[in-house]
PDB file of N, CA and C in Angstrom:
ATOM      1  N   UNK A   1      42.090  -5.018  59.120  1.00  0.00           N
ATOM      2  CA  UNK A   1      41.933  -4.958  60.566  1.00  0.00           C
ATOM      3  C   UNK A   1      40.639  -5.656  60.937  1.00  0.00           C
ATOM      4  N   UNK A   2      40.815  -6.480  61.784  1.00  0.00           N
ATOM      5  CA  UNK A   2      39.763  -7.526  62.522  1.00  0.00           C
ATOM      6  C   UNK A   2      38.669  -6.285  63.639  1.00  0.00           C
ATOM      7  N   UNK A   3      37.472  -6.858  63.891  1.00  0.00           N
ATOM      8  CA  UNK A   3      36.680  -6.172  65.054  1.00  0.00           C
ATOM      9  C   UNK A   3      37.793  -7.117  66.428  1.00  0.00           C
ATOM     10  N   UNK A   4      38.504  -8.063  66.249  1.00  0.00           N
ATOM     11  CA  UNK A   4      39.048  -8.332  67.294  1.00  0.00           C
ATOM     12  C   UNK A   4      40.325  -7.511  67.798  1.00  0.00           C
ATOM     13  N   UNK A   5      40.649  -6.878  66.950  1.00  0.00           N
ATOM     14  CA  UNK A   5      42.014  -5.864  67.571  1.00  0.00           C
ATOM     15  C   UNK A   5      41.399  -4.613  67.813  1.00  0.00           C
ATOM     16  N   UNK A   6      39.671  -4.234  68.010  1.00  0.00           N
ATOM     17  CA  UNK A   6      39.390  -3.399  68.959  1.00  0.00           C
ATOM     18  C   UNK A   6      38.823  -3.908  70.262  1.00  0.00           C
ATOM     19  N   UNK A   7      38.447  -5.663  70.461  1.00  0.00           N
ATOM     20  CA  UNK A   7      38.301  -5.705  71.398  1.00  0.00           C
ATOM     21  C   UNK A   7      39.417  -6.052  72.722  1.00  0.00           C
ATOM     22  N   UNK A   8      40.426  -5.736  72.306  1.00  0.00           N
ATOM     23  CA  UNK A   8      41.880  -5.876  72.982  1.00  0.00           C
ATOM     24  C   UNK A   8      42.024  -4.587  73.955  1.00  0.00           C
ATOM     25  N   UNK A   9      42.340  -5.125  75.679  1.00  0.00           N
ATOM     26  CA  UNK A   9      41.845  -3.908  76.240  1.00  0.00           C
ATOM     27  C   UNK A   9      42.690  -2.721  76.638  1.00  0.00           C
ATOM     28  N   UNK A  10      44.272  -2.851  75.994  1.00  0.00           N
ATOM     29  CA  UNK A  10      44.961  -1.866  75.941  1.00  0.00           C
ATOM     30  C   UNK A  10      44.746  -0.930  74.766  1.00  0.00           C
ATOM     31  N   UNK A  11      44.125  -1.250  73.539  1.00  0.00           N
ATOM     32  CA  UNK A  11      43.627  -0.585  72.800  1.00  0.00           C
ATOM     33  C   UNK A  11      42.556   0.404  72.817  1.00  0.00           C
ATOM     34  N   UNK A  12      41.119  -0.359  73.849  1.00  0.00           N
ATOM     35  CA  UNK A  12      40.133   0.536  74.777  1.00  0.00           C
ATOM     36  C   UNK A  12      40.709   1.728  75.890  1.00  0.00           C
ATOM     37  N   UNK A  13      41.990   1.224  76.110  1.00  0.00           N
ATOM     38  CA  UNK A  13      42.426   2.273  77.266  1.00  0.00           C
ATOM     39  C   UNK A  13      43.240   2.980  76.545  1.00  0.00           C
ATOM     40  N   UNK A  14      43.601   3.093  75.032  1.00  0.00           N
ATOM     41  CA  UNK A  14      44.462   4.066  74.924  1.00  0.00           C
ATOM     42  C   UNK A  14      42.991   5.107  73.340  1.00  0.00           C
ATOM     43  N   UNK A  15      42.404   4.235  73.114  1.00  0.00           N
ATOM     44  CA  UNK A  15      41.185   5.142  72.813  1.00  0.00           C
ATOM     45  C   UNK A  15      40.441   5.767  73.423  1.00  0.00           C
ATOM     46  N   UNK A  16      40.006   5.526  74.622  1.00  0.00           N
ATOM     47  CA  UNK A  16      39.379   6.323  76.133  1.00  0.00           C
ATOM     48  C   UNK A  16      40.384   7.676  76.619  1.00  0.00           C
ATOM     49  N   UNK A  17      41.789   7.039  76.422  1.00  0.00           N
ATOM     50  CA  UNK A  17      42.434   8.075  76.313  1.00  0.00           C
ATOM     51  C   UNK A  17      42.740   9.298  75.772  1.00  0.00           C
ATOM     52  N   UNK A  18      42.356   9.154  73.734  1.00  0.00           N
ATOM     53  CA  UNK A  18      42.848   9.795  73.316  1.00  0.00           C
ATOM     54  C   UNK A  18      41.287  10.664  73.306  1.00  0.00           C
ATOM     55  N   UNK A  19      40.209  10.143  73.337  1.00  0.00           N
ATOM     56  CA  UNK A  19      38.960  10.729  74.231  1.00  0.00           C
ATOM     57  C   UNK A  19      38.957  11.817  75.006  1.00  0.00           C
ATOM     58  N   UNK A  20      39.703  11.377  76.102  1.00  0.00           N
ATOM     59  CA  UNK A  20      39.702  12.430  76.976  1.00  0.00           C
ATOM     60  C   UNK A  20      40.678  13.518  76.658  1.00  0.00           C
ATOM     61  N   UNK A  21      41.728  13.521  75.979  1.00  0.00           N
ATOM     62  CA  UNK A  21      42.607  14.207  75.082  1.00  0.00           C
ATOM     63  C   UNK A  21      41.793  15.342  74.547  1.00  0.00           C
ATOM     64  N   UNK A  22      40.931  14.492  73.507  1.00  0.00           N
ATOM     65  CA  UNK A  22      39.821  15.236  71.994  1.00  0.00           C
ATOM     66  C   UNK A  22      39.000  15.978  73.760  1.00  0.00           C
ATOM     67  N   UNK A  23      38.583  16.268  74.356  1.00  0.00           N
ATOM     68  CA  UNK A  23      37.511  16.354  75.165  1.00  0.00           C
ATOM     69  C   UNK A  23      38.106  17.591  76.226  1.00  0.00           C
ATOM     70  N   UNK A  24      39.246  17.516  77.016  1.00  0.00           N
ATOM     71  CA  UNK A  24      39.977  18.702  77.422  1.00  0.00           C
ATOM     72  C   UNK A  24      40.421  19.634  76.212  1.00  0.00           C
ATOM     73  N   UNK A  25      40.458  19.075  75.082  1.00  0.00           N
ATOM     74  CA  UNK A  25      41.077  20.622  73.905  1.00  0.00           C
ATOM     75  C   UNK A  25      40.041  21.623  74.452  1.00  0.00           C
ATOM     76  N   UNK A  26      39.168  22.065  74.343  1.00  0.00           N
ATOM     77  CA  UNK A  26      38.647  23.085  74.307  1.00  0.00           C
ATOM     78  C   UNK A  26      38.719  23.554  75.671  1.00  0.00           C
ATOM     79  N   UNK A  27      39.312  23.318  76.800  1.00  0.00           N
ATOM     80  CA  UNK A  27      39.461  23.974  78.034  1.00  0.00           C
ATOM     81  C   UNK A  27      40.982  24.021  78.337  1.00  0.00           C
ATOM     82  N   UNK A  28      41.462  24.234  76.977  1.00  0.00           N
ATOM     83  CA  UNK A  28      42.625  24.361  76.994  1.00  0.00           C
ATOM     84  C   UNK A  28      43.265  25.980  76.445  1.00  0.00           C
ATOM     85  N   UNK A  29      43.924  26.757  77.076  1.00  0.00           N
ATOM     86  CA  UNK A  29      43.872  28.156  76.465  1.00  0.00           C
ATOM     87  C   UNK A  29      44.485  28.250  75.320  1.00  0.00           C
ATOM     88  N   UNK A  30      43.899  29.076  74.307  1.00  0.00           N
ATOM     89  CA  UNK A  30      44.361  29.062  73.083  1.00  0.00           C
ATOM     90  C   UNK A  30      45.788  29.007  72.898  1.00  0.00           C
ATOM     91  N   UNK A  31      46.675  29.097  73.214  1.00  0.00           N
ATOM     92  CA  UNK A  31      48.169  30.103  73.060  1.00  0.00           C
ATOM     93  C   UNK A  31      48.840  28.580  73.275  1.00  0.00           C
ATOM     94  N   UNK A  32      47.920  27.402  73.750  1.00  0.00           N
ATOM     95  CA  UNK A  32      48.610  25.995  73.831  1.00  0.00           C
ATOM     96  C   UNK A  32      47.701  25.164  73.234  1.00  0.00           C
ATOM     97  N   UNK A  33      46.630  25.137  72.796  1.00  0.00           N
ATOM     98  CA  UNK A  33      45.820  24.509  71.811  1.00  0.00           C
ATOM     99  C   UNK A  33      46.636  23.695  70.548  1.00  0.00           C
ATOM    100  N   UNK A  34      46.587  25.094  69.951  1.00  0.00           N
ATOM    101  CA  UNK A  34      47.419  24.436  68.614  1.00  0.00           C
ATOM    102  C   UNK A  34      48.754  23.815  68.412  1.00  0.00           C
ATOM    103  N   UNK A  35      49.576  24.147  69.807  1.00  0.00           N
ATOM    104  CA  UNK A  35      51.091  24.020  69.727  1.00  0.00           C
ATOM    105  C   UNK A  35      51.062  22.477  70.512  1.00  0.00           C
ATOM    106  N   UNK A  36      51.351  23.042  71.835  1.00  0.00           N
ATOM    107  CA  UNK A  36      52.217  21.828  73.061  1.00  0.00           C
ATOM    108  C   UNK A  36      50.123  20.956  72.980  1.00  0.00           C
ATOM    109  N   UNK A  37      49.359  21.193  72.831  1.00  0.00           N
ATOM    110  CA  UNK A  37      48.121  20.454  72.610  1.00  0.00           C
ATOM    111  C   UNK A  37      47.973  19.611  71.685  1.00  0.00           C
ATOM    112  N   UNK A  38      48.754  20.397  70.495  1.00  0.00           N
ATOM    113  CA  UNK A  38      48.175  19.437  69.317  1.00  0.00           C
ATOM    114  C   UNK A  38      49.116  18.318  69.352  1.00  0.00           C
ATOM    115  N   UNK A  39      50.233  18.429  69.762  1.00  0.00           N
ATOM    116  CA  UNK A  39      51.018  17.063  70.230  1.00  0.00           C
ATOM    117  C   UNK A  39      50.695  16.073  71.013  1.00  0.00           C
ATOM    118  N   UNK A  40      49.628  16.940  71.987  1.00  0.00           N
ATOM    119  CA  UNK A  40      49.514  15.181  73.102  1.00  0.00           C
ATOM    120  C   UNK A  40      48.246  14.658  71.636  1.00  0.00           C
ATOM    121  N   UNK A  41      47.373  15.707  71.340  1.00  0.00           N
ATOM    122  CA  UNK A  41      46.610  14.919  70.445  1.00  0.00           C
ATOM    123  C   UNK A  41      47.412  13.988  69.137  1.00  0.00           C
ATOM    124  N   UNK A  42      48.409  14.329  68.627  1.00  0.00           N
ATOM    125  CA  UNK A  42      48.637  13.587  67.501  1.00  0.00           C
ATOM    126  C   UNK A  42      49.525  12.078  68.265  1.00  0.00           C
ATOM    127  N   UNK A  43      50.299  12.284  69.280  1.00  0.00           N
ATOM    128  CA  UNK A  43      50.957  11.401  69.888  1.00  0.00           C
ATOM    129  C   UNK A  43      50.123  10.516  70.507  1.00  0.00           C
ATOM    130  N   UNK A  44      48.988  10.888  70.882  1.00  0.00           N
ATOM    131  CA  UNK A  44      47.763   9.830  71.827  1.00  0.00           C
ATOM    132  C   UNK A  44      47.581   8.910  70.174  1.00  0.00           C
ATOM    133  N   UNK A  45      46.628   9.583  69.325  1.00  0.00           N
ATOM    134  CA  UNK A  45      46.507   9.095  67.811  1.00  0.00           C
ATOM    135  C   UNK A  45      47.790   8.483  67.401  1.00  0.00           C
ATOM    136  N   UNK A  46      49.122   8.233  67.134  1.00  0.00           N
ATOM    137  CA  UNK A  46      50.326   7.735  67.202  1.00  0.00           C
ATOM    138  C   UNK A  46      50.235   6.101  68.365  1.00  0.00           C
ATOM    139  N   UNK A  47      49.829   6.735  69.067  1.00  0.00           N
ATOM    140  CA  UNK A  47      49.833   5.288  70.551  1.00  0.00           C
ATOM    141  C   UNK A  47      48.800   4.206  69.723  1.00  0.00           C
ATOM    142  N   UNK A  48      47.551   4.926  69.395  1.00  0.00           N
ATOM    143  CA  UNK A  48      46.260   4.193  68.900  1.00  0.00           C
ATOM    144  C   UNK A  48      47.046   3.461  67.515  1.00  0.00           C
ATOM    145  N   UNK A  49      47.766   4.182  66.818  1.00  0.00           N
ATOM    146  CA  UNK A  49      48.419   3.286  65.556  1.00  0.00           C
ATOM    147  C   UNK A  49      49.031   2.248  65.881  1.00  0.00           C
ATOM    148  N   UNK A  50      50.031   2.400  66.564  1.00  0.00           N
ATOM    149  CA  UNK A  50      50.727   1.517  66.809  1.00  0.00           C
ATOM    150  C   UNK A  50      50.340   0.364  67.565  1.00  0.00           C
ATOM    151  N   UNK A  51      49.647   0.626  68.616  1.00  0.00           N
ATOM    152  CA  UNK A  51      48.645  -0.865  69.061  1.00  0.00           C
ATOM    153  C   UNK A  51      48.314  -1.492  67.826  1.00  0.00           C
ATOM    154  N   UNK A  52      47.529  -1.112  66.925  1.00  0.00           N
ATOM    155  CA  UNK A  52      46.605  -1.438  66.282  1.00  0.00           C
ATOM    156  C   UNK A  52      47.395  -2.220  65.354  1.00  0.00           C
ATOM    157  N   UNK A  53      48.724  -1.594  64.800  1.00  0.00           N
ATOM    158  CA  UNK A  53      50.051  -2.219  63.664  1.00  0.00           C
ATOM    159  C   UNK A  53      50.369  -3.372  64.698  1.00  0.00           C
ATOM    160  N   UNK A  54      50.531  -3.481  66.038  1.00  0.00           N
ATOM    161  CA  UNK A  54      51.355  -4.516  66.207  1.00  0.00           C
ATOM    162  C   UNK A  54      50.004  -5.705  66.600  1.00  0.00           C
ATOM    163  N   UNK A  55      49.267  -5.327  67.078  1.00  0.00           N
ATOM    164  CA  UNK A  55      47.995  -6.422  66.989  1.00  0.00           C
ATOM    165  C   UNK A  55      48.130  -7.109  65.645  1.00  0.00           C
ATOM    166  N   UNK A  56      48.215  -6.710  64.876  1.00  0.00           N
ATOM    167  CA  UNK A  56      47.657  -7.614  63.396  1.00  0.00           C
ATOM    168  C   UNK A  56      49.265  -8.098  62.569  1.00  0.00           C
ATOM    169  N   UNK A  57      50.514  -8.201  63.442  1.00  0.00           N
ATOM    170  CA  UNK A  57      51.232  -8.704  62.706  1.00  0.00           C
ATOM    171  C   UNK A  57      52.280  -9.638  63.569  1.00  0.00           C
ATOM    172  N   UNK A  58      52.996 -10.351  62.961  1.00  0.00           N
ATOM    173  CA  UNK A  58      53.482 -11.888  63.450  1.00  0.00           C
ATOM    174  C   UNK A  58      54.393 -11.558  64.705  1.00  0.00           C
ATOM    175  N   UNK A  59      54.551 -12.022  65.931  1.00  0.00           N
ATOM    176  CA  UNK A  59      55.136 -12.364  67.239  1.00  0.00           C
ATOM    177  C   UNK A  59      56.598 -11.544  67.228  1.00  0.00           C
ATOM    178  N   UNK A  60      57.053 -12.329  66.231  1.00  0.00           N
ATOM    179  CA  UNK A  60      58.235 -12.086  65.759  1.00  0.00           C
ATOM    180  C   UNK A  60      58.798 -10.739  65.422  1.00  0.00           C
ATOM    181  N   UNK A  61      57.452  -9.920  64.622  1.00  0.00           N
ATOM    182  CA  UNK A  61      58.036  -8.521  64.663  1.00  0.00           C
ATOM    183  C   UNK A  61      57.274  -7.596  65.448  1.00  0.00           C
ATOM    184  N   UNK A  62      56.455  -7.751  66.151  1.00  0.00           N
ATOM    185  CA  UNK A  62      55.726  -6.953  67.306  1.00  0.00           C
ATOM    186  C   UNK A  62      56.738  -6.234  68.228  1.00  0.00           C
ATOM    187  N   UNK A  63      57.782  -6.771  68.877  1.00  0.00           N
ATOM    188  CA  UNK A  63      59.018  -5.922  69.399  1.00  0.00           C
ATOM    189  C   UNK A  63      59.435  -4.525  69.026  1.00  0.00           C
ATOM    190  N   UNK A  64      59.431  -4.226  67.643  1.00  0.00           N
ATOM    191  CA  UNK A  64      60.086  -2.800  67.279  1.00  0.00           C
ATOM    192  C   UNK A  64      58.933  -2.200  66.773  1.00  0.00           C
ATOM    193  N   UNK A  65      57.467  -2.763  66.912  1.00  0.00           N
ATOM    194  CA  UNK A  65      56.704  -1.831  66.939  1.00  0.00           C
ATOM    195  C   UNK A  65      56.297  -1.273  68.328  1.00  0.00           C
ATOM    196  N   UNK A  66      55.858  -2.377  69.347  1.00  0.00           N
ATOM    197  CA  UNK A  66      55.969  -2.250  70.712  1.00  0.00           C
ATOM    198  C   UNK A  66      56.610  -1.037  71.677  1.00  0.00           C
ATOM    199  N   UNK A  67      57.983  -0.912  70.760  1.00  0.00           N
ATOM    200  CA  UNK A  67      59.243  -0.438  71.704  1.00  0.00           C
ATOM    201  C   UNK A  67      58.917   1.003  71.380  1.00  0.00           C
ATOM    202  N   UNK A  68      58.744   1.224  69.557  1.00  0.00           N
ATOM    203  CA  UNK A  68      58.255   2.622  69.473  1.00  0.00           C
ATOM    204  C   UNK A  68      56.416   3.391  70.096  1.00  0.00           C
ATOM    205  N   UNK A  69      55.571   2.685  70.428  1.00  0.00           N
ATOM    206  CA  UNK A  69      55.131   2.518  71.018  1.00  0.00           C
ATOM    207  C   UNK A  69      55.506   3.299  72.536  1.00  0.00           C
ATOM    208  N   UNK A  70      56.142   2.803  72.971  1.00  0.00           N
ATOM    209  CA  UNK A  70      56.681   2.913  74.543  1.00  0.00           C
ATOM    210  C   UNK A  70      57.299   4.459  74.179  1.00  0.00           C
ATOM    211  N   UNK A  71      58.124   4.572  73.402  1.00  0.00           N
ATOM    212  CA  UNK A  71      58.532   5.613  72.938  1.00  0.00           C
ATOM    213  C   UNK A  71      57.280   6.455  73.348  1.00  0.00           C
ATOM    214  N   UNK A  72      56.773   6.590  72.251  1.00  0.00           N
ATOM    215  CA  UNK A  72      55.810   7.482  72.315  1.00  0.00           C
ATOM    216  C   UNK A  72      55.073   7.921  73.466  1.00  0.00           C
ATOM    217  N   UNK A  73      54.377   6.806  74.069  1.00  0.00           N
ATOM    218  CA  UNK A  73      53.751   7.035  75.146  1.00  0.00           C
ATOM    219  C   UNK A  73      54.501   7.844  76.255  1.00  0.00           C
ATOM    220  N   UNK A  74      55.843   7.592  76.125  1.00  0.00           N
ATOM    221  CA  UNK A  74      56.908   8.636  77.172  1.00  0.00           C
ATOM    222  C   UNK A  74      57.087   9.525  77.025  1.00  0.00           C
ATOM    223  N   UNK A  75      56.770   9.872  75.720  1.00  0.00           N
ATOM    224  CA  UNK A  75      56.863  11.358  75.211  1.00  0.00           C
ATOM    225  C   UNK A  75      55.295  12.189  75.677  1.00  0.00           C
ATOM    226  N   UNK A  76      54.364  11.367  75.677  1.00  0.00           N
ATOM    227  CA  UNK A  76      53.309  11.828  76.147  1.00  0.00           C
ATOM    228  C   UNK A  76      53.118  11.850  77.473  1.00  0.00           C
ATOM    229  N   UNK A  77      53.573  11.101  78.121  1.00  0.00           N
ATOM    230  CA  UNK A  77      53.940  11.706  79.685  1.00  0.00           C
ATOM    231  C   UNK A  77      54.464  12.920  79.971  1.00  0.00           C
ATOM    232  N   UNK A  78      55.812  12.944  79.015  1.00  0.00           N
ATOM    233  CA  UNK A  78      56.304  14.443  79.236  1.00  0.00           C
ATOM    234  C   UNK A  78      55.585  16.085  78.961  1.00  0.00           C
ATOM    235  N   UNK A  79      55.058  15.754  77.806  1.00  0.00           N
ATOM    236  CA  UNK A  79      54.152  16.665  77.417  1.00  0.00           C
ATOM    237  C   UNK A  79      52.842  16.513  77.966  1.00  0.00           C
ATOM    238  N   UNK A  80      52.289  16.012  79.000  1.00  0.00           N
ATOM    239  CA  UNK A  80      51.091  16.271  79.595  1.00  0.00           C
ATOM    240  C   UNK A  80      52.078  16.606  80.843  1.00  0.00           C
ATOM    241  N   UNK A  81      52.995  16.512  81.472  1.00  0.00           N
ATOM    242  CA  UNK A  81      53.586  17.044  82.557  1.00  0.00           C
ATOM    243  C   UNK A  81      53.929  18.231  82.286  1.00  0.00           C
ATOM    244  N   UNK A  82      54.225  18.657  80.994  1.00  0.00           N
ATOM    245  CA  UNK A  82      54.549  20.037  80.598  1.00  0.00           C
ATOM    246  C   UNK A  82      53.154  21.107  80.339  1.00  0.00           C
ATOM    247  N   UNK A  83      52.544  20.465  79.780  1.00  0.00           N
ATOM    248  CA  UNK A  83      50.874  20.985  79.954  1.00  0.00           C
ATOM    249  C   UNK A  83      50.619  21.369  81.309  1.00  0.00           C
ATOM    250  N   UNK A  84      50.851  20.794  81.990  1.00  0.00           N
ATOM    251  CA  UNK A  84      50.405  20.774  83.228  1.00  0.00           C
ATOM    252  C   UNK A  84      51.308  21.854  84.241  1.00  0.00           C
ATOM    253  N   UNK A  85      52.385  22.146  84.062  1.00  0.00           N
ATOM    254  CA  UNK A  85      53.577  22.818  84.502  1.00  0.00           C
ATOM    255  C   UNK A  85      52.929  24.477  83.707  1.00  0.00           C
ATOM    256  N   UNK A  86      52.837  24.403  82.911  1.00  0.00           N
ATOM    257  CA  UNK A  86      52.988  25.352  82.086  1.00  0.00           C
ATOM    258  C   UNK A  86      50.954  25.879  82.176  1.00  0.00           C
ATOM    259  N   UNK A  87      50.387  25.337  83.191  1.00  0.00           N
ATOM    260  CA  UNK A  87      49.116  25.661  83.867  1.00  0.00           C
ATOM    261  C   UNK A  87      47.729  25.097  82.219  1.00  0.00           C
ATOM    262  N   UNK A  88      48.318  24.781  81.662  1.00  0.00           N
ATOM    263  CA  UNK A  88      46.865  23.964  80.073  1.00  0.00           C
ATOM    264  C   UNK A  88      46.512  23.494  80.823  1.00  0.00           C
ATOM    265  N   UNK A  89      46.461  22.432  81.724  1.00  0.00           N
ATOM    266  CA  UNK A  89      45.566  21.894  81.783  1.00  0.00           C
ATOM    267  C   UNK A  89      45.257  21.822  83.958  1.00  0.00           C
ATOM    268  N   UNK A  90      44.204  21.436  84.807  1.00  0.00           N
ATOM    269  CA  UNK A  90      44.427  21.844  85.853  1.00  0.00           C
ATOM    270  C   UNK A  90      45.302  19.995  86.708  1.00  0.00           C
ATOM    271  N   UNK A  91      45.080  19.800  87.709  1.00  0.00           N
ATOM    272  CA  UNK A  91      45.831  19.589  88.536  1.00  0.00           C
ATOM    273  C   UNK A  91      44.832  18.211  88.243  1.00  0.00           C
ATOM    274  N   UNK A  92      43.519  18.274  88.638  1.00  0.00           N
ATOM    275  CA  UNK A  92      42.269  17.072  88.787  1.00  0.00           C
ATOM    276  C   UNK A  92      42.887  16.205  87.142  1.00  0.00           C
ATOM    277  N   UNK A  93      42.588  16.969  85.635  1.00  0.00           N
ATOM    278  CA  UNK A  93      43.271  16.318  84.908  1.00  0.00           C
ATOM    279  C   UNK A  93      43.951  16.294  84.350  1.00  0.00           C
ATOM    280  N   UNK A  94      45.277  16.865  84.812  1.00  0.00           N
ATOM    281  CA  UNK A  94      46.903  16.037  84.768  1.00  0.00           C
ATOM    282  C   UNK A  94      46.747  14.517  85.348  1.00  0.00           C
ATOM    283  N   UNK A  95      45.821  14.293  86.941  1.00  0.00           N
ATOM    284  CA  UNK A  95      46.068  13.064  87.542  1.00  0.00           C
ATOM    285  C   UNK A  95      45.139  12.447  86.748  1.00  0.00           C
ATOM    286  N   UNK A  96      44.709  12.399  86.000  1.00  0.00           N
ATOM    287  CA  UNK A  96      43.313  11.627  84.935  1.00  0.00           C
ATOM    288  C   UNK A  96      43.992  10.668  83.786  1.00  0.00           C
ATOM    289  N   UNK A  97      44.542  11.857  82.975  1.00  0.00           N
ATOM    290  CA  UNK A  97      45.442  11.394  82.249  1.00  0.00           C
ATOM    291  C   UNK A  97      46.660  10.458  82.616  1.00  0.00           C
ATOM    292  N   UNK A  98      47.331  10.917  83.419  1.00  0.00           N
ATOM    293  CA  UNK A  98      48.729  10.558  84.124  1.00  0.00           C
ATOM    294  C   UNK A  98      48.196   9.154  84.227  1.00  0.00           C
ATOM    295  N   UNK A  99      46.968   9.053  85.250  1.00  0.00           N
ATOM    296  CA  UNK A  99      46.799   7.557  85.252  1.00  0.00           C
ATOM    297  C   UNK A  99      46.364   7.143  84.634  1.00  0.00           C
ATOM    298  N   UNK A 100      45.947   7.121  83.014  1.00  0.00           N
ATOM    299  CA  UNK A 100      45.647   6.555  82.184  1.00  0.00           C
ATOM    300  C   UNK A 100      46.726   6.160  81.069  1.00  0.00           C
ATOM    301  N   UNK A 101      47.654   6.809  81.425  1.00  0.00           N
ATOM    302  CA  UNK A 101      48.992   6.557  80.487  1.00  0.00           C
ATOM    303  C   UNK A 101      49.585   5.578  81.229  1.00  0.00           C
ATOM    304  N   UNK A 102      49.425   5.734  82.377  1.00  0.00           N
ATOM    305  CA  UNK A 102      50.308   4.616  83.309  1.00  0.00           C
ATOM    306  C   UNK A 102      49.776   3.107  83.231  1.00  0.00           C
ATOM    307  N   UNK A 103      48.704   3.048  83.183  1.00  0.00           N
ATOM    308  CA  UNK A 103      48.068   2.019  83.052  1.00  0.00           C
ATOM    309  C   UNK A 103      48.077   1.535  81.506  1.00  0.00           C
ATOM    310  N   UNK A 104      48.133   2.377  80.957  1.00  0.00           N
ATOM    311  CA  UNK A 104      48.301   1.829  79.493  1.00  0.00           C
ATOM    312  C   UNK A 104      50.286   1.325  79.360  1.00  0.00           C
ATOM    313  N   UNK A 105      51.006   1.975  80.280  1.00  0.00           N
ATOM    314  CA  UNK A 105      52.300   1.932  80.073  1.00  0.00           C
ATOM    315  C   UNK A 105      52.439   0.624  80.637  1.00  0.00           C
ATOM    316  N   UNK A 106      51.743   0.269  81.943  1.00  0.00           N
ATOM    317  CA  UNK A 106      51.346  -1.429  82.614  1.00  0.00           C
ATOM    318  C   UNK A 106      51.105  -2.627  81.238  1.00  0.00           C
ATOM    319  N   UNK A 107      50.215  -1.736  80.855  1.00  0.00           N
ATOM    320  CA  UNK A 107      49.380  -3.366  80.031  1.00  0.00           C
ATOM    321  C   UNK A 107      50.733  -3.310  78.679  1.00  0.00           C
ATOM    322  N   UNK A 108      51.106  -2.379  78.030  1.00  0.00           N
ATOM    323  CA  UNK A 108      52.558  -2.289  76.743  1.00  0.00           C
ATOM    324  C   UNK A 108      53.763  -2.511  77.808  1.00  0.00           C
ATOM    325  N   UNK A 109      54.058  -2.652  78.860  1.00  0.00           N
ATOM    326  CA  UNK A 109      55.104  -3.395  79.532  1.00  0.00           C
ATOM    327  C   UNK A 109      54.871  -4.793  79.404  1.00  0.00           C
ATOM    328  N   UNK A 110      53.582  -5.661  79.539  1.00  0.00           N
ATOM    329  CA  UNK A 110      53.502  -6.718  79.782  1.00  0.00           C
ATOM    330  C   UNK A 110      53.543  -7.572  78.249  1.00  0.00           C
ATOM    331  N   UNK A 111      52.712  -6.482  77.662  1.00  0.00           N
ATOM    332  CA  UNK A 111      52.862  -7.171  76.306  1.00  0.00           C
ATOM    333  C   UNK A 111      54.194  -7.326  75.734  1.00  0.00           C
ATOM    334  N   UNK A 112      55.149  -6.122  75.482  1.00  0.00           N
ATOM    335  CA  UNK A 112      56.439  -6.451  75.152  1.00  0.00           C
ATOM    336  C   UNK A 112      57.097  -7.762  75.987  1.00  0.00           C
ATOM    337  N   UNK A 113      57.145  -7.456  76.979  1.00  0.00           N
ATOM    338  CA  UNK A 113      57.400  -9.063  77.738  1.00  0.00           C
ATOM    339  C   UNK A 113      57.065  -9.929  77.117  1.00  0.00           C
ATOM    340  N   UNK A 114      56.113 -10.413  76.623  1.00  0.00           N
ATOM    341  CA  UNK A 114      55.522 -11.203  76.128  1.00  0.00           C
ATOM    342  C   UNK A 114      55.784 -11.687  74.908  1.00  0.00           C
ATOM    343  N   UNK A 115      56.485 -10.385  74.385  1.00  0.00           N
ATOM    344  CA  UNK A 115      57.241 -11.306  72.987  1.00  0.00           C
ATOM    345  C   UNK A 115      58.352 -11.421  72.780  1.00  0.00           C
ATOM    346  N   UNK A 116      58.719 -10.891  74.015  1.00  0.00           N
ATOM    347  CA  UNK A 116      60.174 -11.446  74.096  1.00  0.00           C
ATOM    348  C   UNK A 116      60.836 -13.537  74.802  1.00  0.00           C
ATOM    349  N   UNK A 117      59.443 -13.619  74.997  1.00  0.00           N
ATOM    350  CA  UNK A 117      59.364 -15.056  75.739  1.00  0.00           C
ATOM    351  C   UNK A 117      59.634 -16.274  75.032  1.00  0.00           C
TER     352      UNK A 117
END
């Protein structure tokens, strides 16, 4: 891995992300910590892999890493909407997160585009 596939800025926004992830655990009530928590944490860490796998490999197969990727990140929408439903986390950051997935879901829309061209 190159210092150039951390300066790639969907990679900064989905490490800032998983940041703020590591950073709400502890204002998170125990009884969802370890369970519906430790998922957005391993799935944010999951997002960070997969950037990072499809940065460093040929055009050609970036697509089915990309796509799982997208995967994931949808799954982490759901489960921070369920966090959020289910009162873990408050209202200020559900919308924190939310828009930080979205924006990361912007910049992995454009990129998949992109290798499909």
């Amino acid at each position: 891995m190159s210092s150039d596939n951390l300066d790639i800025p969907i990679f900064k926004k989905a490490y800032s992300l998983y940041k703020d992830v590591h950073l709400y655990r502890s204002l998170v009530p125990k009884q969802d910590r370890y369970t519906l928590w430790q998922r957005c944490d391993n799935t944010s860490l999951d997002i960070i892999e997969g950037i990072l796998l499809a940065s460093g490999i040929p055009k050609d197969k970036k697509s089915a890493v990309l796509e799982e990727v997208s995967r994931k990140l949808n799954l982490l929408r759901i489960l921070l909407r369920l966090a959020y439903d289910v009162k873990s986390i408050d209202n200020k950051k559900y919308i924190h997160l939310q828009s930080t997935v979205d924006e990361i879901g912007r910049m992995l829309g454009g990129w998949i585009k992109s290798t499909k061209d």
